[in-house]
Protein backbone atom coordinates (compact mmCIF):
# COMPACT_ATOMS: atom_id res chain seq x y z
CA UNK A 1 0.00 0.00 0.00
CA UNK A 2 0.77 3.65 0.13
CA UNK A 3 3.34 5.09 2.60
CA UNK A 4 1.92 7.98 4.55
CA UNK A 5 3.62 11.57 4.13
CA UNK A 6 5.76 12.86 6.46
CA UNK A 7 4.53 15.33 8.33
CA UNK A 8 6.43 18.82 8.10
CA UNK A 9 9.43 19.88 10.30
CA UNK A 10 10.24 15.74 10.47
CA UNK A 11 13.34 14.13 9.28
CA UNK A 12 12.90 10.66 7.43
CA UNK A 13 14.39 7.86 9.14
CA UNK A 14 17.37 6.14 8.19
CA UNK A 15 16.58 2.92 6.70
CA UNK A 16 18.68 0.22 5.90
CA UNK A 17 19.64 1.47 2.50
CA UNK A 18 20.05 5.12 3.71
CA UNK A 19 23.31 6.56 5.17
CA UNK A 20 23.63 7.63 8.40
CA UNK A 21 23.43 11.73 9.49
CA UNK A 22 27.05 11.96 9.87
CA UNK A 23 27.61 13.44 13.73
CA UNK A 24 28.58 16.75 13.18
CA UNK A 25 25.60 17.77 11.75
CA UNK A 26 26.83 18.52 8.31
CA UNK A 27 25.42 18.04 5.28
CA UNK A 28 27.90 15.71 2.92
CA UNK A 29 27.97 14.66 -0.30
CA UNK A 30 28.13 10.99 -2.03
CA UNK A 31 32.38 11.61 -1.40
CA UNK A 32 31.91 12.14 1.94
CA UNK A 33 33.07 15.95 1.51
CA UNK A 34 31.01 18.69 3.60
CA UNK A 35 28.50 20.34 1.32
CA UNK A 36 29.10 24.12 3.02
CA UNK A 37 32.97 23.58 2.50
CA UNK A 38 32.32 23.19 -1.83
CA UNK A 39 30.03 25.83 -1.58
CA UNK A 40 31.95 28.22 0.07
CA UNK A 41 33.58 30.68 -2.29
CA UNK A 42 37.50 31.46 -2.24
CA UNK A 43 39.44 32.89 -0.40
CA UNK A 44 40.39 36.50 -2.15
CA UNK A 45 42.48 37.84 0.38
CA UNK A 46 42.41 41.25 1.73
CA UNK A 47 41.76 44.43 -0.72
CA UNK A 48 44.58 45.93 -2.34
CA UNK A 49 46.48 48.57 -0.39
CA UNK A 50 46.45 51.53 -2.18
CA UNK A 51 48.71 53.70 0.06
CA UNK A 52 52.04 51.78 -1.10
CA UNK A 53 53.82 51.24 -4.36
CA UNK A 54 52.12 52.70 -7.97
CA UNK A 55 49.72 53.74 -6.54
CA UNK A 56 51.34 56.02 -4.23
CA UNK A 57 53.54 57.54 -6.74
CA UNK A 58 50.52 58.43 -9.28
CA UNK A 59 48.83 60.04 -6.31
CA UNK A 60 51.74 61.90 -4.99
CA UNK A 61 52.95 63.13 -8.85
CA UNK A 62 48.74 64.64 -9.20
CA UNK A 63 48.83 66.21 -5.72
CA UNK A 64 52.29 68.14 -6.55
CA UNK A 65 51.32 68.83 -10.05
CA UNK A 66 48.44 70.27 -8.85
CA UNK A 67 49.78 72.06 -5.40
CA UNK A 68 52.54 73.74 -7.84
CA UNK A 69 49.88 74.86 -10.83
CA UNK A 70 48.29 76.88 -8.01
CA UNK A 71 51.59 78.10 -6.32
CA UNK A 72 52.89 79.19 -9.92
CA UNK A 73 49.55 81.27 -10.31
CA UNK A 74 49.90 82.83 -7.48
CA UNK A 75 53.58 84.31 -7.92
CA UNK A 76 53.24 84.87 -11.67
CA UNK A 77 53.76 88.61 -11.29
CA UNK A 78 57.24 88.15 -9.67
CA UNK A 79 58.65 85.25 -11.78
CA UNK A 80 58.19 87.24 -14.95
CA UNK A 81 59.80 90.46 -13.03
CA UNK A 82 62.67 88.34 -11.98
CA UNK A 83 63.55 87.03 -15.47
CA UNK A 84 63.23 89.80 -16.56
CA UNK A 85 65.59 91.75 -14.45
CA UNK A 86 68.11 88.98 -14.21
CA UNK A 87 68.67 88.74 -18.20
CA UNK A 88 69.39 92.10 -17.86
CA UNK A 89 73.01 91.52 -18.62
CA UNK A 90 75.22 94.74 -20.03
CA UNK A 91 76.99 95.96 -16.78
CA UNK A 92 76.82 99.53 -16.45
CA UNK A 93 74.23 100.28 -18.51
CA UNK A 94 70.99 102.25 -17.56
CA UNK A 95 68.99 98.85 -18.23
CA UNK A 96 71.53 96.69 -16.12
CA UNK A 97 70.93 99.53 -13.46
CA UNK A 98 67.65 99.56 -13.42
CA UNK A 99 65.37 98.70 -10.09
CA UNK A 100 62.93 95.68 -10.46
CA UNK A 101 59.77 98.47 -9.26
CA UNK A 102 61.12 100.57 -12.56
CA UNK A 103 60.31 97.20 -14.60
CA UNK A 104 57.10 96.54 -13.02
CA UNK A 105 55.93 100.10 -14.28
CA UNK A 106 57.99 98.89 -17.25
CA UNK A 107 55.47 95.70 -17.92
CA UNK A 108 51.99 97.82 -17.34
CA UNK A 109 52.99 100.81 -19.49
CA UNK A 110 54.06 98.49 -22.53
CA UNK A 111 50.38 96.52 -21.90
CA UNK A 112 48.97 99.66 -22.24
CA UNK A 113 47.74 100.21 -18.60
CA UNK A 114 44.39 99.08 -16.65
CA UNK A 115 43.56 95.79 -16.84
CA UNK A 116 45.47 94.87 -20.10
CA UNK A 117 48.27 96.10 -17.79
CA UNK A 118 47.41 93.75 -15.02
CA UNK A 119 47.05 91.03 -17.14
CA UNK A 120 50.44 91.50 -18.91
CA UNK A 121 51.92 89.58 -15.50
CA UNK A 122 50.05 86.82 -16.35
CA UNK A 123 51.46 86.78 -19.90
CA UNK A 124 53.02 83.04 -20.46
CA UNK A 125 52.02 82.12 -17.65
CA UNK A 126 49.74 78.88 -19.09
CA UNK A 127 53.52 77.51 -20.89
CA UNK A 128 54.70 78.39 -16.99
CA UNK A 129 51.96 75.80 -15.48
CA UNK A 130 52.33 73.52 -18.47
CA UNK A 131 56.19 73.06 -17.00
CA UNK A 132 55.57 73.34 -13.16
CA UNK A 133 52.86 70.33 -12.99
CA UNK A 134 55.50 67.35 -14.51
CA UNK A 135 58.19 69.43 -12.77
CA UNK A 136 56.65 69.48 -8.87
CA UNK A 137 55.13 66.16 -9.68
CA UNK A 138 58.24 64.78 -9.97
CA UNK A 139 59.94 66.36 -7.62
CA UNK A 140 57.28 65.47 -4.72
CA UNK A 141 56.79 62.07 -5.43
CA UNK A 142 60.16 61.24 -6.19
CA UNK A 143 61.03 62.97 -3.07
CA UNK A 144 58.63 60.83 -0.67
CA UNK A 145 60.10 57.93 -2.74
CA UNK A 146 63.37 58.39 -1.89
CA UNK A 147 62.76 59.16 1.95
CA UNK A 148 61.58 55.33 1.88
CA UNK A 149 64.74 54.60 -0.01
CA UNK A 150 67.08 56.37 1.94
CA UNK A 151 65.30 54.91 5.53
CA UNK A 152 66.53 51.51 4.72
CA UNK A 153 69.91 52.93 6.56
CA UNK A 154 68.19 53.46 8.86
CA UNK A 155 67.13 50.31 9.74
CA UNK A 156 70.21 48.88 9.38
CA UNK A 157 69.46 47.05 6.03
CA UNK A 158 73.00 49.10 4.13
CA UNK A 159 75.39 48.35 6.39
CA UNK A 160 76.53 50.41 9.96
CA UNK A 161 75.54 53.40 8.01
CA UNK A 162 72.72 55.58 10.14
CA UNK A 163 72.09 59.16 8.73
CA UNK A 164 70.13 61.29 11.11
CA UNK A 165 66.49 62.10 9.78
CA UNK A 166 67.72 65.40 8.55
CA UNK A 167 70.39 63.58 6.82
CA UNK A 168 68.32 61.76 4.70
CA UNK A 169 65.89 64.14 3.79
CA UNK A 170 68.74 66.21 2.22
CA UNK A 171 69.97 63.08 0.02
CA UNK A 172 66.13 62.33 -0.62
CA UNK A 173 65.43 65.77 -1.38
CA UNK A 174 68.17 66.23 -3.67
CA UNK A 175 67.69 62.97 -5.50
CA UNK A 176 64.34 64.71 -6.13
CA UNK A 177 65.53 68.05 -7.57
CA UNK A 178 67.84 66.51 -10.15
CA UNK A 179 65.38 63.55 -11.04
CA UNK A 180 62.38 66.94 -11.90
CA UNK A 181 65.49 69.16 -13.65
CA UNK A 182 66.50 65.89 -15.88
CA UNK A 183 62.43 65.07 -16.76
CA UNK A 184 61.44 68.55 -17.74
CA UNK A 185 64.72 70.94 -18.55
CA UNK A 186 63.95 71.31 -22.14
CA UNK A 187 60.60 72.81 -21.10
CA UNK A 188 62.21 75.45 -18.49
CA UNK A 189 64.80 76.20 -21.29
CA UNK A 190 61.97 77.41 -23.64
CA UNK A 191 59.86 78.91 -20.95
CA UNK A 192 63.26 81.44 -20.47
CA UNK A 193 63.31 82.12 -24.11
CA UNK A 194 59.93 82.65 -24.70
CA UNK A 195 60.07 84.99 -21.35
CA UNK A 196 63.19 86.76 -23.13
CA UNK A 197 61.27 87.12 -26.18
CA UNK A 198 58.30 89.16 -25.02
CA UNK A 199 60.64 91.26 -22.85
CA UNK A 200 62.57 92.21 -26.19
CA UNK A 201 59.17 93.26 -27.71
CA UNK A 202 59.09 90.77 -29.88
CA UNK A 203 55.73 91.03 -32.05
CA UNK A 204 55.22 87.05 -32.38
CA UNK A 205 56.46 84.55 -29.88
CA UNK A 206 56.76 80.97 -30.92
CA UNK A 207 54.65 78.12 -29.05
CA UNK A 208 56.81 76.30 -26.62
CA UNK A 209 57.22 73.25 -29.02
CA UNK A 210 58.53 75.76 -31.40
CA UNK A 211 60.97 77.55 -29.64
CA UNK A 212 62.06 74.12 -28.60
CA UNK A 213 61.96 73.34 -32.61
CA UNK A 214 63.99 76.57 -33.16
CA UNK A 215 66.64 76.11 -30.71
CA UNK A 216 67.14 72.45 -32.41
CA UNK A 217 67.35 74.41 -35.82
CA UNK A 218 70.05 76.81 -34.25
CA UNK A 219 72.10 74.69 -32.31
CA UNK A 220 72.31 71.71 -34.65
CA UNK A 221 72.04 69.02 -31.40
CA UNK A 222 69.54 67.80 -29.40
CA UNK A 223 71.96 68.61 -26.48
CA UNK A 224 70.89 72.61 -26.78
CA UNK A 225 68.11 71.85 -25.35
CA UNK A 226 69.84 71.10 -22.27
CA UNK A 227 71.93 74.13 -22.32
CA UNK A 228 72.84 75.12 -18.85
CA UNK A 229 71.40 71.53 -17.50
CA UNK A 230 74.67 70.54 -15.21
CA UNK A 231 74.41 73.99 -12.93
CA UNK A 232 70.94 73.12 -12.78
CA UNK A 233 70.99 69.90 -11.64
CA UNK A 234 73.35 70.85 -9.14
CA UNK A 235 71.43 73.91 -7.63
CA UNK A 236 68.78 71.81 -7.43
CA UNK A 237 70.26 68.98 -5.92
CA UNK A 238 71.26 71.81 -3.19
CA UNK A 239 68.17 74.01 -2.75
CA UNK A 240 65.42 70.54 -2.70
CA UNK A 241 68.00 69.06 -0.33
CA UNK A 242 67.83 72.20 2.13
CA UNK A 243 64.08 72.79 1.36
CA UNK A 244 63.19 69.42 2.31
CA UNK A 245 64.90 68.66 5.04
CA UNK A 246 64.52 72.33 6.65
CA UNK A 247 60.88 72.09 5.98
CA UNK A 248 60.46 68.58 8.02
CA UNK A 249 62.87 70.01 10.53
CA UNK A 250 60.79 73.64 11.28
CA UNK A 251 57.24 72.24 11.01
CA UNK A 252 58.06 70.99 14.56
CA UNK A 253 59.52 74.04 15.54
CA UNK A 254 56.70 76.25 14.50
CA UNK A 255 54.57 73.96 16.39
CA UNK A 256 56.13 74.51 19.56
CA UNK A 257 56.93 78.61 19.35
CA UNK A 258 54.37 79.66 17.01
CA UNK A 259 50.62 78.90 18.12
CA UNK A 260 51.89 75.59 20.17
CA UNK A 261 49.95 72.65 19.21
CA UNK A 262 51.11 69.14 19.77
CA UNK A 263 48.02 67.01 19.18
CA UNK A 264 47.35 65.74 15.62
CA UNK A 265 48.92 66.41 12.61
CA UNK A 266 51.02 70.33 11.83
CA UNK A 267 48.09 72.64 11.17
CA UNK A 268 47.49 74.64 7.62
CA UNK A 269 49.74 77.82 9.44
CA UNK A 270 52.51 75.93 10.23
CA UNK A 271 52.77 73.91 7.15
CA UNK A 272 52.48 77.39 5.38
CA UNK A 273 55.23 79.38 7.97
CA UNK A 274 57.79 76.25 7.50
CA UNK A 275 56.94 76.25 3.68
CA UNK A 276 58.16 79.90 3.53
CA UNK A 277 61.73 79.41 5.82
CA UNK A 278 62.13 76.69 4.13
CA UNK A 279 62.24 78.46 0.39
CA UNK A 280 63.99 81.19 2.03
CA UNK A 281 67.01 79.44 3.13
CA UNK A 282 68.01 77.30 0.82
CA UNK A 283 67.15 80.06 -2.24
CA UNK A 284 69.75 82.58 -0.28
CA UNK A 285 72.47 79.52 -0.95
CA UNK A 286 71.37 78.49 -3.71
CA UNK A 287 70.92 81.82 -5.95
CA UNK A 288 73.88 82.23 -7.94
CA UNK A 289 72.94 79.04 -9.45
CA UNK A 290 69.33 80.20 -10.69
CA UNK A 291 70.94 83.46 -11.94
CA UNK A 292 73.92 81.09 -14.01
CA UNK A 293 71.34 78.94 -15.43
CA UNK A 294 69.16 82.02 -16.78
CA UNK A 295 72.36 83.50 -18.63
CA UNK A 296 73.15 79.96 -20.12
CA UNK A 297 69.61 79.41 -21.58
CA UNK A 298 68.95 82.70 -22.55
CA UNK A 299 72.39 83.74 -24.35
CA UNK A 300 72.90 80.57 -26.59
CA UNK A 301 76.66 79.67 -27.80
CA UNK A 302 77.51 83.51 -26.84
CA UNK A 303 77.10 82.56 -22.69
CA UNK A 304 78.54 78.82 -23.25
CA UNK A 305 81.69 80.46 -24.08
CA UNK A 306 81.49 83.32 -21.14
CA UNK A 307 80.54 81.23 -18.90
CA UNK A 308 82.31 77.74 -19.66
CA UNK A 309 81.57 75.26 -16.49
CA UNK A 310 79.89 75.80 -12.86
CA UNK A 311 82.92 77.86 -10.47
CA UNK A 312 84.38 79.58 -14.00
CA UNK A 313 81.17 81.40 -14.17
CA UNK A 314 81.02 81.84 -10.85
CA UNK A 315 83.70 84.31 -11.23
CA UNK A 316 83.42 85.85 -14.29
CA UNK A 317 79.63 86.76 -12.96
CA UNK A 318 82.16 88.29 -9.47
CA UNK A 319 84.87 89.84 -11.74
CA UNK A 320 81.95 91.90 -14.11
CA UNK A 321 79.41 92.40 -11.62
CA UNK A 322 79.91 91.97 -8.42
CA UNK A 323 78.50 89.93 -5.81
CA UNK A 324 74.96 92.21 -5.24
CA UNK A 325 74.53 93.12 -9.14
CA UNK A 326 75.80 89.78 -10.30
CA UNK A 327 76.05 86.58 -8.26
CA UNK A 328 72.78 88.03 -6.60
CA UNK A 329 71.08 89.66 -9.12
CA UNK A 330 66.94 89.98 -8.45
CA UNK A 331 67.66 88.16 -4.91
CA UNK A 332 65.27 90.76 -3.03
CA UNK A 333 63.09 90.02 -5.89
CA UNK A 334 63.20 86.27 -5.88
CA UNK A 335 62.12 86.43 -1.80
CA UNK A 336 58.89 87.79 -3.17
CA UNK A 337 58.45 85.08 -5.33
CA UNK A 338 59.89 81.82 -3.28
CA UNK A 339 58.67 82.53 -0.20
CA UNK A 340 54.78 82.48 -1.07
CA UNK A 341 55.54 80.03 -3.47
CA UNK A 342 56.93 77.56 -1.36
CA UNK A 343 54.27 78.33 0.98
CA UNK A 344 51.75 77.11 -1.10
CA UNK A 345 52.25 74.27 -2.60
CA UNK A 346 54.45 72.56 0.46
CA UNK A 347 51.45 73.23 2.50
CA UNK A 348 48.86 72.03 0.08
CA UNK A 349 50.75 69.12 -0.83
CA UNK A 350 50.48 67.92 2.60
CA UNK A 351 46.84 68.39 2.50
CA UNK A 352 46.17 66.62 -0.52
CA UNK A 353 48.08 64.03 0.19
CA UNK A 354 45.88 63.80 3.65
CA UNK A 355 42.94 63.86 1.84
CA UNK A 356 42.43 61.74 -1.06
């Protein structure tokens, strides 16, 4: 006859051709392999950390592109005042003589005054930004880069060698300035000539590709292009050096003499306050480089010849000019420029890197 149904909520029994419920309560299959451990999916480990390696880098290269297309707005006025009176090269001449406020009245009168005149500061400054975003990008990330680099000795993993923490963030900070002059020199050489250009009055100045294109054309070598590249590499070497590891070293002095605060990270004013000593000191020893490099980008096969290598311009700048009209030409200037500039985009690198 029929069986009866089993009533709801009731497990069959095992009969003599049924396996036993195995004891731990699992459910098995015909292997004798537990049904929850097939069904389970894999094991995919842990998300992918994306505060180390490529990742980091990318991130760090936007933030100081982006932190130095602001800072470079910002001082616009001064940097093309500065080249200006730095290029300025005929000692004892009325135009060698002349004060950087004269060329500032110099600039809006040739716009033709009012806004046009305002404006006229702001003239090649897009080619400026173009150059500063690959340039600080570089220099930034590299720069945290090499701090990781340069910690290994830290730990012991180079030998007995253990550089103090303001040790390293010179060699890491000057790795950083020559990696950024060696990735984007040819477009700070054409940024000069362009800049020398418009000062000259010249009616049409070339794109920066073209001046680029011109000074290939001239020179006959791809090498022009890195006209002046040595001194560069080496004043930068020495001013990121200083820069970095002053700024590191004064954000915790600022934080104990200036509006003490020792909870949480260095606040927005003390980033910004060790941003600006920071550019300030190493620009005082590093200036006779930036005024060298101008001469050798902006006077061709002429300035290779009057100034041939790094100390025998050094003194040929001393023996025509002097040290306050030649080796420091526009320095009272330049403070204008590097100390808000450095203010800026140290500071808001900081804070972008805190916050995305």
């Amino acid at each position: 006859g029929l069986k009866p149904p089993l009533r709801a909520g009731r497990a069959p029994r095992a009969g003599p051709c049924r396996a036993p419920a195995p004891a731990d309560g699992q459910r098995r299959d015909l292997g004798g392999r537990s049904m929850s451990a097939i069904r389970r999916p894999p094991d995919v480990g842990p998300p992918p950390d994306t505060s180390q390696g490529g990742w980091r880098i990318a991130k760090n290269f936007v933030c100081g592109g982006v932190a130095g297309m602001v800072a470079r707005t910002v001082i616009a006025p001064m940097e093309r005042v500065k080249i200006i009176y730095q290029t300025r090269v005929t000692a004892g001449t009325a135009a060698a003589g002349q004060g950087w406020g004269m060329l500032v009245r110099r600039v809006v009168d040739e716009a033709g005054g009012g806004v046009r005149g305002v404006a006229a500061f702001w003239k090649g400054n897009t080619v400026a930004v173009i150059r500063v975003f690959p340039y600080l990008g570089v220099q930034l990330a590299s720069n945290d880069y090499y701090k990781k680099v340069v910690a290994l000795a830290s730990d012991g993993r180079l030998g007995d060698i253990r550089p103090n923490k303001e040790v390293q963030n010179f060699v890491a900070g000057g790795g950083a300035g020559m990696s950024a002059v060696l990735a984007t020199y040819p477009l700070d050489l054409a940024r000069a000539r362009m800049a020398l250009l418009m000062e000259q009055g010249a009616l049409q100045v070339p794109s920066m590709w073209g001046t680029m294109k011109q000074v290939y054309l001239q020179e006959g070598s791809l090498l022009a292009l890195y006209s002046g590249a040595g001194i560069s590499m080496t004043g930068a070497a020495i001013y990121c050096g200083l820069k970095f590891a002053t700024y590191d070293a004064s954000k915790a002095l600022f934080r104990r003499h200036v509006m003490a605060d020792s909870d949480g990270p260095p606040s927005a004013l003390h980033r910004a306050l060790s941003g600006g000593f920071a550019g300030m000191l190493s620009q005082t020893f590093v200036y006779p480089f930036d005024v060298l490099r101008r001469r050798l980008q902006t006077g061709g096969a002429a300035a290779k010849a009057k100034y041939p290598g790094t100390l025998r311009g050094f003194w040929r700048l001393y023996c025509d000019e002097g040290v306050a009209r030649g080796l420091y030409r526009g320095l009272s200037l330049n403070y204008l420029k590097t100390i808000p500039n450095t203010m800026v985009y140290l500071a808001l690198f900081d804070i972008l890197k805190e916050h995305t």
